[in-house]
Protein backbone atom coordinates (compact mmCIF):
# COMPACT_ATOMS: atom_id res chain seq x y z
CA UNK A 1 -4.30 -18.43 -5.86
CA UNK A 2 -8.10 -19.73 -5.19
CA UNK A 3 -10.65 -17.58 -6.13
CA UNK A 4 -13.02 -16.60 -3.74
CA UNK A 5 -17.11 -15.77 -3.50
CA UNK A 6 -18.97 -13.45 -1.01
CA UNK A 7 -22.59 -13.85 -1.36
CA UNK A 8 -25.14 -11.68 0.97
CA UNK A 9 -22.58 -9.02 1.92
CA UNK A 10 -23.23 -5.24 2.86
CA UNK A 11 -20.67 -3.45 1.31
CA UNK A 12 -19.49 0.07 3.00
CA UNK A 13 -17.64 1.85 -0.09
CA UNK A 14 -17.24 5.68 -0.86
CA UNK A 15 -19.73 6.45 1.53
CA UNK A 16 -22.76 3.95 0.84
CA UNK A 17 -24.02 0.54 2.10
CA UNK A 18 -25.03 -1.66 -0.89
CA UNK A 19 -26.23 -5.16 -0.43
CA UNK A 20 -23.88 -7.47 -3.25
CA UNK A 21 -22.11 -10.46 -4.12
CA UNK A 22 -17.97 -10.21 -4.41
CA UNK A 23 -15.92 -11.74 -7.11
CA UNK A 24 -11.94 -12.27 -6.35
CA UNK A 25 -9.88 -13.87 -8.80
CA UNK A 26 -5.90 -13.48 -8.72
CA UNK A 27 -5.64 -10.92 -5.85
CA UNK A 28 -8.45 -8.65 -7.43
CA UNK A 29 -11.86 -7.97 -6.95
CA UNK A 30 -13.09 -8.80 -10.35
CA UNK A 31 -16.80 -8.41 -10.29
CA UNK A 32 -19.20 -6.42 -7.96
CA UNK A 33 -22.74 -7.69 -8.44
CA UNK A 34 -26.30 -7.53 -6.98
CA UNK A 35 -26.16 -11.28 -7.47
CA UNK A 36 -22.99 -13.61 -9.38
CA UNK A 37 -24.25 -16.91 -10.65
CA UNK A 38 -19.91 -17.75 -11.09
CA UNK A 39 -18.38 -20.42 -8.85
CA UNK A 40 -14.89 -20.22 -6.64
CA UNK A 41 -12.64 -21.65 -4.73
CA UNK A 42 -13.84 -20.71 -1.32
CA UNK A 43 -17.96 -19.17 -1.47
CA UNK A 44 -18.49 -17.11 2.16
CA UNK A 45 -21.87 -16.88 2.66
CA UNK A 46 -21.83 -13.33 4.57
CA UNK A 47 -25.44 -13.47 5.60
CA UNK A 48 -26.37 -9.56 5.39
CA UNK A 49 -22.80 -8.76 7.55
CA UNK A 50 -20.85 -5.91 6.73
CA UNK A 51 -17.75 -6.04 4.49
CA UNK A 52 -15.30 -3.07 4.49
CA UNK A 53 -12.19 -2.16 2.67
CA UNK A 54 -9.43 -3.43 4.57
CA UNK A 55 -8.32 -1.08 6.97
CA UNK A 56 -4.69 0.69 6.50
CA UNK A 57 -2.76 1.87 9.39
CA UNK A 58 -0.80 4.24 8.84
CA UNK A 59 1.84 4.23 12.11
CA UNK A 60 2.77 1.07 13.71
CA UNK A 61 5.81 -0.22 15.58
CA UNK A 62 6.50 -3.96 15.29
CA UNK A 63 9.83 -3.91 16.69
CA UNK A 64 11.85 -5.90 14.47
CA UNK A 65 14.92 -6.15 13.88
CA UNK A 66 16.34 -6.29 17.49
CA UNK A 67 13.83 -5.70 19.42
CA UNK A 68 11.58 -8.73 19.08
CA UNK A 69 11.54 -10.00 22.70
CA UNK A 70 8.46 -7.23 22.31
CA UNK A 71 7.14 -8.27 19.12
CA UNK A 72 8.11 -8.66 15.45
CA UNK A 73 6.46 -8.51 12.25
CA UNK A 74 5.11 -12.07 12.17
CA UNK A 75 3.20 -11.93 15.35
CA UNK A 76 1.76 -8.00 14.93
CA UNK A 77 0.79 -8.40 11.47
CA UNK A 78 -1.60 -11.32 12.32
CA UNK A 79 -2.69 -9.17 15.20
CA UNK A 80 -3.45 -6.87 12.64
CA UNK A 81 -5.27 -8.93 9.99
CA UNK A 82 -7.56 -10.76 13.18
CA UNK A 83 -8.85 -6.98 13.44
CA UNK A 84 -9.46 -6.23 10.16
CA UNK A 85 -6.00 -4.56 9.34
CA UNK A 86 -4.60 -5.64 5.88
CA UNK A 87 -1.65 -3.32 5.45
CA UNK A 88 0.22 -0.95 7.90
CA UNK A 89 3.24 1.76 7.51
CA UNK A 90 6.20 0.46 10.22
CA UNK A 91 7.97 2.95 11.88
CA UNK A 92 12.02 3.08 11.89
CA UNK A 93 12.91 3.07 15.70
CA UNK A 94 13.91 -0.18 15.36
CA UNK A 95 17.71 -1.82 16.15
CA UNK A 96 19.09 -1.11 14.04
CA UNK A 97 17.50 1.86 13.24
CA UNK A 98 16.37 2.03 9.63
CA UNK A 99 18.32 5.40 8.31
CA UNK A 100 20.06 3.79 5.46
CA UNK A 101 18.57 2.46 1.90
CA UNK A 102 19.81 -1.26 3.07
CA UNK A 103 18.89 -1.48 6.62
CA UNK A 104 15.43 -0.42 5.20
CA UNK A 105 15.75 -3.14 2.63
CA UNK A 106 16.28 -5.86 5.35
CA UNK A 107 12.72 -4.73 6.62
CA UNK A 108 11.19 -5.38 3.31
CA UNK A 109 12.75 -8.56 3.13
CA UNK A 110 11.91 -9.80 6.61
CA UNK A 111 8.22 -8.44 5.73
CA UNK A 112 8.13 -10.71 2.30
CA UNK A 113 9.20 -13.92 4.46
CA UNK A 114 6.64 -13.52 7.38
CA UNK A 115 4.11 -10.31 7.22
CA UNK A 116 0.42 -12.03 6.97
CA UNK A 117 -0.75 -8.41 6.12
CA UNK A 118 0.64 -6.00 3.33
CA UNK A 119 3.67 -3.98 4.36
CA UNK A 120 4.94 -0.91 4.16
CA UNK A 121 8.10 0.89 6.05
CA UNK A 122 9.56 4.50 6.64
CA UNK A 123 12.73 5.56 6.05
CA UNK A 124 14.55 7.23 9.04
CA UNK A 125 15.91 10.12 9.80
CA UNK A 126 19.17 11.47 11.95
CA UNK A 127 20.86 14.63 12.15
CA UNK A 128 22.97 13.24 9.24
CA UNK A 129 21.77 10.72 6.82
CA UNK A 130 20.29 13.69 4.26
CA UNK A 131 21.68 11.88 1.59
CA UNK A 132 20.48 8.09 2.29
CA UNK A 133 16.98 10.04 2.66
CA UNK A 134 17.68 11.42 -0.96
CA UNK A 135 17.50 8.07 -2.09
CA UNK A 136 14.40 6.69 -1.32
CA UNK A 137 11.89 5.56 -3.96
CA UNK A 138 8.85 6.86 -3.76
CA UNK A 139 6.62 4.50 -5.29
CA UNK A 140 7.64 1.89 -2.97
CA UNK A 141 8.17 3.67 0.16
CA UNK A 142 5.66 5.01 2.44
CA UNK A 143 7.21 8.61 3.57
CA UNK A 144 10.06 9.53 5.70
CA UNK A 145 10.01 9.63 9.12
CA UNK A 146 11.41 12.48 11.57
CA UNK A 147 11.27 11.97 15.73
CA UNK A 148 10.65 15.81 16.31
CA UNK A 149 10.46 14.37 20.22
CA UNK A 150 12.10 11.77 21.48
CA UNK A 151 12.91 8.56 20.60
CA UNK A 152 15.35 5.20 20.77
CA UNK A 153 19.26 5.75 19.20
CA UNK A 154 19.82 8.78 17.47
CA UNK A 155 16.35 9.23 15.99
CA UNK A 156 15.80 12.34 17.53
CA UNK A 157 16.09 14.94 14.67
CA UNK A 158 16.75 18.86 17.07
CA UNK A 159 19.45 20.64 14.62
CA UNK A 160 17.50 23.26 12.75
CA UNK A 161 19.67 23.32 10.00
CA UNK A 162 19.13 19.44 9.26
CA UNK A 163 14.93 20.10 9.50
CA UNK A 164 15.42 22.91 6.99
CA UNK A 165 16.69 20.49 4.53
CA UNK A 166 14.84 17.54 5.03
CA UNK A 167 11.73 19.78 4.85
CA UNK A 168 13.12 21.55 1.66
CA UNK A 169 14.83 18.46 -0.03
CA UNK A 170 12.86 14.90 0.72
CA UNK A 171 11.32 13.75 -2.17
CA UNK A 172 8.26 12.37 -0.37
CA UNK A 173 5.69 12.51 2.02
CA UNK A 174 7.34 13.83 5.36
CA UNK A 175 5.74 11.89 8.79
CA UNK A 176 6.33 13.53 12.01
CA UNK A 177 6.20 13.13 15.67
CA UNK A 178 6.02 16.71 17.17
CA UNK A 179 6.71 17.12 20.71
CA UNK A 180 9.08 19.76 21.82
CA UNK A 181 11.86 17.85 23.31
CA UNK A 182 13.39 21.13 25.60
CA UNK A 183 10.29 21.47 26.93
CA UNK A 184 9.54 17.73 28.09
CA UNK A 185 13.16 17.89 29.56
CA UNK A 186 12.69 20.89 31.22
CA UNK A 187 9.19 19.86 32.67
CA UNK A 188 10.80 16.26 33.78
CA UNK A 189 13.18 17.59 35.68
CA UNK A 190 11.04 20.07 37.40
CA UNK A 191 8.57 17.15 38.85
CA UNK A 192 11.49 14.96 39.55
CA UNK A 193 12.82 17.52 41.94
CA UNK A 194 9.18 17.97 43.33
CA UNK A 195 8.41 14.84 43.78
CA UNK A 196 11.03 11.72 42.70
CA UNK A 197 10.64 8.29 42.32
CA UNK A 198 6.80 9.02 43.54
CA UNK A 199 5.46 9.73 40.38
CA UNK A 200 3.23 7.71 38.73
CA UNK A 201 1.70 7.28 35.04
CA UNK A 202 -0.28 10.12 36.28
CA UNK A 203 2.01 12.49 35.80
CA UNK A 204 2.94 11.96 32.11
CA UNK A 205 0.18 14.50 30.62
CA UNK A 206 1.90 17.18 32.69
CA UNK A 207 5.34 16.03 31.91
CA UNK A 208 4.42 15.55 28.26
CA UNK A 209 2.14 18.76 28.20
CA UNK A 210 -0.09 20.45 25.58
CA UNK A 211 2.72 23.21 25.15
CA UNK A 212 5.36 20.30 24.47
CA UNK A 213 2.79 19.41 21.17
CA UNK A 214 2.27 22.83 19.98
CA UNK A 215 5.58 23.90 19.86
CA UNK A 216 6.41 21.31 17.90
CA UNK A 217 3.57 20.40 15.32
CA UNK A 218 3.21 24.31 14.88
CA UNK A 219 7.13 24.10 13.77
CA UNK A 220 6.23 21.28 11.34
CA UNK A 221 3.39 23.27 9.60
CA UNK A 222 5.74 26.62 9.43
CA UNK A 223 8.65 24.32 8.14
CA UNK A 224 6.14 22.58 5.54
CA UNK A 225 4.49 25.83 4.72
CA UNK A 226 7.53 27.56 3.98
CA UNK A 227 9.03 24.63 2.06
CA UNK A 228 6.08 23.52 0.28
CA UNK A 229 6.37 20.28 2.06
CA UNK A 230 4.26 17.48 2.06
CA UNK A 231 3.51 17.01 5.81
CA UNK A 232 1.42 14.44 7.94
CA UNK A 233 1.78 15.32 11.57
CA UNK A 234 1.05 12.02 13.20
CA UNK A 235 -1.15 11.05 16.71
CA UNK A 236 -2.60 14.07 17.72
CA UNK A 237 -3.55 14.66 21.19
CA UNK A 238 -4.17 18.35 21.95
CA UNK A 239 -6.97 20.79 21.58
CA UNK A 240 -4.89 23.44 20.82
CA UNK A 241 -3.10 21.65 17.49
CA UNK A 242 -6.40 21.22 15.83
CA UNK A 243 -5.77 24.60 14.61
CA UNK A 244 -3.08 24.23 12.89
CA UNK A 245 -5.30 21.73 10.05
CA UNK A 246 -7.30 22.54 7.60
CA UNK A 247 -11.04 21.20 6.44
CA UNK A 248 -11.73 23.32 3.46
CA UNK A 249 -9.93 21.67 1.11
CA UNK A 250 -10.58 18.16 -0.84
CA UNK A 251 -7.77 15.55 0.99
CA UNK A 252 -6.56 14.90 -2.15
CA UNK A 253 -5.45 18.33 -2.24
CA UNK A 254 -3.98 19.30 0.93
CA UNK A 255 -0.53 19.58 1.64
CA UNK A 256 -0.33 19.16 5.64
CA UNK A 257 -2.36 16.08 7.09
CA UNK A 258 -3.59 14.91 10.53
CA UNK A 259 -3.70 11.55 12.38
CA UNK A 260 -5.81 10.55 15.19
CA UNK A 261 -5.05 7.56 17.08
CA UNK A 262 -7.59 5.17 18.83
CA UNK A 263 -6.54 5.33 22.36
CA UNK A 264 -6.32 9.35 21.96
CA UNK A 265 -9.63 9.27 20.98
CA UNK A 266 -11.29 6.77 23.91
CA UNK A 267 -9.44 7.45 26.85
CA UNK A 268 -8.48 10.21 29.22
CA UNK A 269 -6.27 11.08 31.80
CA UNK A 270 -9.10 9.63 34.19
CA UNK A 271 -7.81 6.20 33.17
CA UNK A 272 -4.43 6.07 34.55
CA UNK A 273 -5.66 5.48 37.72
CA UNK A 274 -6.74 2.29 36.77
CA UNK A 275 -4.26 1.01 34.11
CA UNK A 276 -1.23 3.35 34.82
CA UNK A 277 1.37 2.73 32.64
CA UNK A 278 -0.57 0.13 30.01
CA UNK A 279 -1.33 3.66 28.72
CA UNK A 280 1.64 5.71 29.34
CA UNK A 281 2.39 6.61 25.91
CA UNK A 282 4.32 9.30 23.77
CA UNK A 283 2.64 11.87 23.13
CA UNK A 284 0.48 11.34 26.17
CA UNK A 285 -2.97 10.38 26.19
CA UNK A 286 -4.55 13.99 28.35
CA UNK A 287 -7.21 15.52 30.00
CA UNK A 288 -11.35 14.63 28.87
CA UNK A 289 -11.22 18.26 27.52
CA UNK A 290 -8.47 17.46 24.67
CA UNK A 291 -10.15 14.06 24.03
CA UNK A 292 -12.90 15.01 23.67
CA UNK A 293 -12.17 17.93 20.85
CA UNK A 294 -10.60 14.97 19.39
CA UNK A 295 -13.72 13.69 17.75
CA UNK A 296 -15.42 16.72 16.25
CA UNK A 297 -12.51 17.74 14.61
CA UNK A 298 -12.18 14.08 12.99
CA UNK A 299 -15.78 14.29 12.04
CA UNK A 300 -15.03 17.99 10.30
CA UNK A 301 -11.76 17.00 8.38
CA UNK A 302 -9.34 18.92 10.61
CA UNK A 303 -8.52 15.52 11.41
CA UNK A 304 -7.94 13.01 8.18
CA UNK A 305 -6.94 9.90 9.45
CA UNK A 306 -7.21 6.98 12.34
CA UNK A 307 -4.06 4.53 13.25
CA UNK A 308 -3.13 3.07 16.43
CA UNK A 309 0.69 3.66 16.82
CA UNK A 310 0.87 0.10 17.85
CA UNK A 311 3.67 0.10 20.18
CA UNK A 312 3.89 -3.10 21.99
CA UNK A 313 6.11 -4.01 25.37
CA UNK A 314 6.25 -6.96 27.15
CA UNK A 315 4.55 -6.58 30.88
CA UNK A 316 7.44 -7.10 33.07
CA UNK A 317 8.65 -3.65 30.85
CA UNK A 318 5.40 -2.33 31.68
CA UNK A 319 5.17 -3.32 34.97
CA UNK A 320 8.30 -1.24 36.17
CA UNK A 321 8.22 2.05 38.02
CA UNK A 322 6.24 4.98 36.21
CA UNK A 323 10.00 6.42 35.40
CA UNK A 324 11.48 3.24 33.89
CA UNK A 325 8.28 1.99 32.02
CA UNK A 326 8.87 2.30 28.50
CA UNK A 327 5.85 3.88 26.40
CA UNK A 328 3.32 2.87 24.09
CA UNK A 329 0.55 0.14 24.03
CA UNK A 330 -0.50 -2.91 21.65
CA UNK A 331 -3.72 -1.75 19.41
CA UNK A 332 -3.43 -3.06 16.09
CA UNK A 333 -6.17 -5.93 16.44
CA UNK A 334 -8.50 -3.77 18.09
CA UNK A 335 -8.97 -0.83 16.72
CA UNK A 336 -11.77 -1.35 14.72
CA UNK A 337 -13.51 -2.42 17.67
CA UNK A 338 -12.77 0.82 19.51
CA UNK A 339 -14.33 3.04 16.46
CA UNK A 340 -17.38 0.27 16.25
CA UNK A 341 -18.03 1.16 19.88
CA UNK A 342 -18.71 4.90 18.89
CA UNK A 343 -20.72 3.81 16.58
CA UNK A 344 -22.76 2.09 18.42
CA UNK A 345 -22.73 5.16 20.77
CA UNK A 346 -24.13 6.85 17.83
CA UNK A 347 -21.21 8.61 17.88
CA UNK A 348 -20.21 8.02 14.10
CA UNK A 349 -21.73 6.26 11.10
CA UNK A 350 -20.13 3.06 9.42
CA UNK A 351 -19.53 5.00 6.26
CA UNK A 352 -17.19 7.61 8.08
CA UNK A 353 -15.08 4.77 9.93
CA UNK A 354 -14.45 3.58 6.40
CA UNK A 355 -13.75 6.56 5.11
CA UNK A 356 -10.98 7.23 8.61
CA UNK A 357 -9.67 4.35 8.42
CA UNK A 358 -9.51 2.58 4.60
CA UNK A 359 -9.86 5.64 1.90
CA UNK A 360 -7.98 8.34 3.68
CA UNK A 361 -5.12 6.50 4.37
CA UNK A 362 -5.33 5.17 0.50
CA UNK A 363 -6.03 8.66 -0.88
CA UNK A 364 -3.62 10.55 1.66
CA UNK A 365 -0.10 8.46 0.84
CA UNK A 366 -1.50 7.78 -2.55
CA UNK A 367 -1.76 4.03 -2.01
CA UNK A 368 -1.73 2.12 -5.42
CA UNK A 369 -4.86 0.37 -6.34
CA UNK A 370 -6.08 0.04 -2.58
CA UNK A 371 -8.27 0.81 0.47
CA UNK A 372 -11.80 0.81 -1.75
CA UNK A 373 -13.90 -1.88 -2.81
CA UNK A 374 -13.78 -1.53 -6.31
CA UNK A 375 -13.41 -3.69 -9.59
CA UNK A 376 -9.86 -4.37 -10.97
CA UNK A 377 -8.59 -2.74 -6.99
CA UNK A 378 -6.37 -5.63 -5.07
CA UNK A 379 -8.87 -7.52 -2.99
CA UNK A 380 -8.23 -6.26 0.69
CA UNK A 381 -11.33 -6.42 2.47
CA UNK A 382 -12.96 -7.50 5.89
CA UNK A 383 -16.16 -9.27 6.80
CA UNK A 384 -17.50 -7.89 9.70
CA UNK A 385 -20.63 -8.99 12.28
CA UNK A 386 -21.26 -5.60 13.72
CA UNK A 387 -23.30 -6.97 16.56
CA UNK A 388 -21.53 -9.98 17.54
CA UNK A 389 -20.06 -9.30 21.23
CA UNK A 390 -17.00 -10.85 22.61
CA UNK A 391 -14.51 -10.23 25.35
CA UNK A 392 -10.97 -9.74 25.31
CA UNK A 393 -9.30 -12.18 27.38
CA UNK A 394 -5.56 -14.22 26.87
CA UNK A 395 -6.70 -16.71 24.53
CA UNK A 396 -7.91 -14.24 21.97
CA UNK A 397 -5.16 -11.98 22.10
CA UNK A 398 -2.58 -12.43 19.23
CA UNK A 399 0.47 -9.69 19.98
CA UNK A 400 3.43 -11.26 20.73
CA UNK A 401 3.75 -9.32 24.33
CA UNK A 402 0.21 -10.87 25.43
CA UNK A 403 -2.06 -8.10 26.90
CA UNK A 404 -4.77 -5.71 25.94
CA UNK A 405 -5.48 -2.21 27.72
CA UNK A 406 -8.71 -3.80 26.87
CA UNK A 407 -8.27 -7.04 29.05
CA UNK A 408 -11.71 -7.99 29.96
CA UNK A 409 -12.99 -5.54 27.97
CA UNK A 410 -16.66 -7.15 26.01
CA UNK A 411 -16.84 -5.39 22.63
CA UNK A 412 -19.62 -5.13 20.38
CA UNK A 413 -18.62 -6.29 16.62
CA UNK A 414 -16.07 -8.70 15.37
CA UNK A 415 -14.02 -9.78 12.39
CA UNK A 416 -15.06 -12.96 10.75
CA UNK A 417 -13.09 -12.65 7.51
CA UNK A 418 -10.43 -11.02 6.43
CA UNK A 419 -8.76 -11.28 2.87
CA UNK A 420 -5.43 -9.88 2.32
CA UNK A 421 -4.65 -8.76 -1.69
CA UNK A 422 -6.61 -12.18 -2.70
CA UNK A 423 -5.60 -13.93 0.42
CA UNK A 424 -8.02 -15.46 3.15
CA UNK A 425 -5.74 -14.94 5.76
CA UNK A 426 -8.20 -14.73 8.48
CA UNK A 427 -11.40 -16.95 8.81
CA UNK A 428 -13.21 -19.25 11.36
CA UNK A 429 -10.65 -17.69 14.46
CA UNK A 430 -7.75 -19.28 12.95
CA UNK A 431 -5.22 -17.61 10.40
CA UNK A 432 -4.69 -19.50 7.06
CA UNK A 433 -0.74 -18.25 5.70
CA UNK A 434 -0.41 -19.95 2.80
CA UNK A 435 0.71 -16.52 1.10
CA UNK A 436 2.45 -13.59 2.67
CA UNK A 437 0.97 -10.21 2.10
CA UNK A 438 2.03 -7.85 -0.82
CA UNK A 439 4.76 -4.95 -0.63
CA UNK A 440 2.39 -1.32 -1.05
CA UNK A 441 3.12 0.76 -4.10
CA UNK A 442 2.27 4.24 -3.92
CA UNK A 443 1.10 6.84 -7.11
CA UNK A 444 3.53 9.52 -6.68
């Protein structure tokens, strides 16, 4: 593996900005220094730009197997490292679904072969598989997954004496998605009869409501609270959830977590007029007032962590009737550019988008030996020109499905560099694969 120099850089670690030279030598950062006389490989001259931990993502969906006319794990996870994303936590709504020990194997196999970024994959969960969930590892899975909404197959986990168990007996980190499926049926059927095939993407905040979220997520914490659980209730959306998390507490110590996702965070309901179903999306993206408690709660720790849920579909998929689009939108390579634009809003400092998006993730699933920029820590890292604008447009976009919500879209900062666990995978606007990304380990 070459060894690689970055002279000049601003590093953004454990909430500071230091000007220093970085050291990597066989997939770790070896030597942080104000100045390194030592030679490499490959020297990047990083002219006073930024360089950040690279960022993990904690909920993404990159279809594979069987569903990769959308995507697969090849195409997203270079999407991910042109935005700064070194490793990411796939989701098992896949096809097969991933709800035994060797269908989740397969993943981390296909992921060895062709992932560009580091990998990571949850195990499933039914209404039966308790005892394939009993057997996951730990240390070299990411968490457990449970649909508490809906979702493809038989993911959708509704019998309250399998959620007692899961909650009382997984050995791991439990992720949920908490929308209360009864209600969204309920409130489906009531706007069908009102108004049919009419309805539009407009409609899905009302279908998929704040009470839908509540119900749920506030079942999650009571099942987790009761069971001692270890709980992250993923992609918040709702004013009323936010009190269900705590900020008093040190991360490190908390038992129940919170994700915010991009696209919850920068649009509104307002927007459907315009893109429609790009953004149709489970749960929904809602009305300015629930975005926009979104952000102080993220700034106050009610909030811990920011992900996309990546969830890609190809536009002809997208481009059907408001009732037969599928939901969820590509976001992995852009991301960072959506948090960079509130900074430059002066909405949030550089330090806390680290923090969102590369410790908390590390510190939350107890990442091994990643998501800082430290000596002896795997070098994942990205070099970042904060001011640089650019626009989104075809030829730039690198999901397999081929659009952007952000089509057209001029953003203000840009990836340069990225380096994946020793790896320049990412340099120049063209990706460099000699080496595949690294399987996460987790400290549990």
């Amino acid at each position: 593996m070459s060894s690689i120099l970055i002279r000049n850089a601003r590093l953004i670690n454990r909430g500071q900005i230091q000007e220093a030279d970085v050291l990597v030598q066989s997939g770790r950062i070896v030597k942080i220094e104000a100045s390194i006389s030592a030679s490499a490989d490959i020297e990047i001259d990083a002219k006073g730009r930024h360089l950040i931990p690279g960022i993990i993502d904690d909920q993404v969906h990159f279809r594979e197997p069987g569903l990769t006319h959308k995507a697969n794990i090849a195409t997203e996870s270079r999407a991910a490292v042109a935005g700064g994303t070194t490793s990411f936590m796939e989701m098992p709504n896949v096809n097969p679904p991933s709800v035994t020990q060797e269908l989740l194997e397969e993943k981390y196999q296909i992921a060895a072969r062709t992932s560009l970024a580091n990998y990571s994959f949850y195990m499933g969960t039914t209404n039966d598989n308790l005892e394939e969930i009993l057997r996951t590892d730990p240390r070299r899975v990411c968490g457990v997954k449970i649909f508490m909404g809906s979702s493809t197959g038989n993911m959708l986990v509704d019998s309250p004496t399998t959620l007692e168990r899961v909650f009382a007996e997984s050995p791991m980190l439990i992720a949920t998605h908490c929308e209360d499926e009864a209600t969204v049926r309920e409130t489906l059927e009531r706007y069908k009869a009102l108004h049919g095939d009419t309805m539009t993407a407009a409609f899905h905040p009302l279908i998929r409501n704040e009470e839908a979220c509540y119900l749920s997520s506030s079942m999650a914490v009571d099942l987790a609270k009761r069971h001692g659980t270890r709980l992250h209730i993923l992609h918040i959306s709702t004013k009323n959830e936010l009190a269900l998390f705590r900020n008093d507490i040190p991360l490190k110590n908390k038992k129940i977590t919170a994700e915010v996702c991009v696209h919850h965070l920068h649009f509104s309901d307002h927007d459907y007029a315009t893109l429609g179903n790009q953004i149709k999306c489970n749960p929904a993206i809602k009305s300015t007032e629930n975005r926009d408690a979104l952000f102080p709660a993220l700034l106050d720790d009610r909030l811990d962590v920011i992900a996309t849920d990546h969830a890609p579909h190809t536009w002809e998929e997208k481009s059907q009737p408001y009732l037969q689009a599928p939901a969820g939108l590509p976001l992995v390579q852009h991301s960072l550019n959506v948090m960079l634009g509130f900074y430059h809003d002066g909405r949030i400092s550089l330090e806390r988008i680290v923090e969102k998006m590369c410790h908390a993730p590390a510190t939350l699933f107890r990442v091994e030996e990643r998501g800082f920029l430290d000596e002896g820590y795997w070098a994942d890292m990205a070099l970042v020109d904060i001011d640089h604008e650019w626009t989104v447009q075809p030829d730039n976009v690198f999901y397999k499905c081929g659009w952007s919500p952000f089509m057209g879209k001029t953003f203000r900062g840009k990836v340069l560099s990225t380096i994946v666990s020793g790896h320049l995978a990412w340099h120049e606007g063209r990706f460099l694969e000699g080496k595949m990304g690294e399987r996460l380990e987790f400290l549990r």
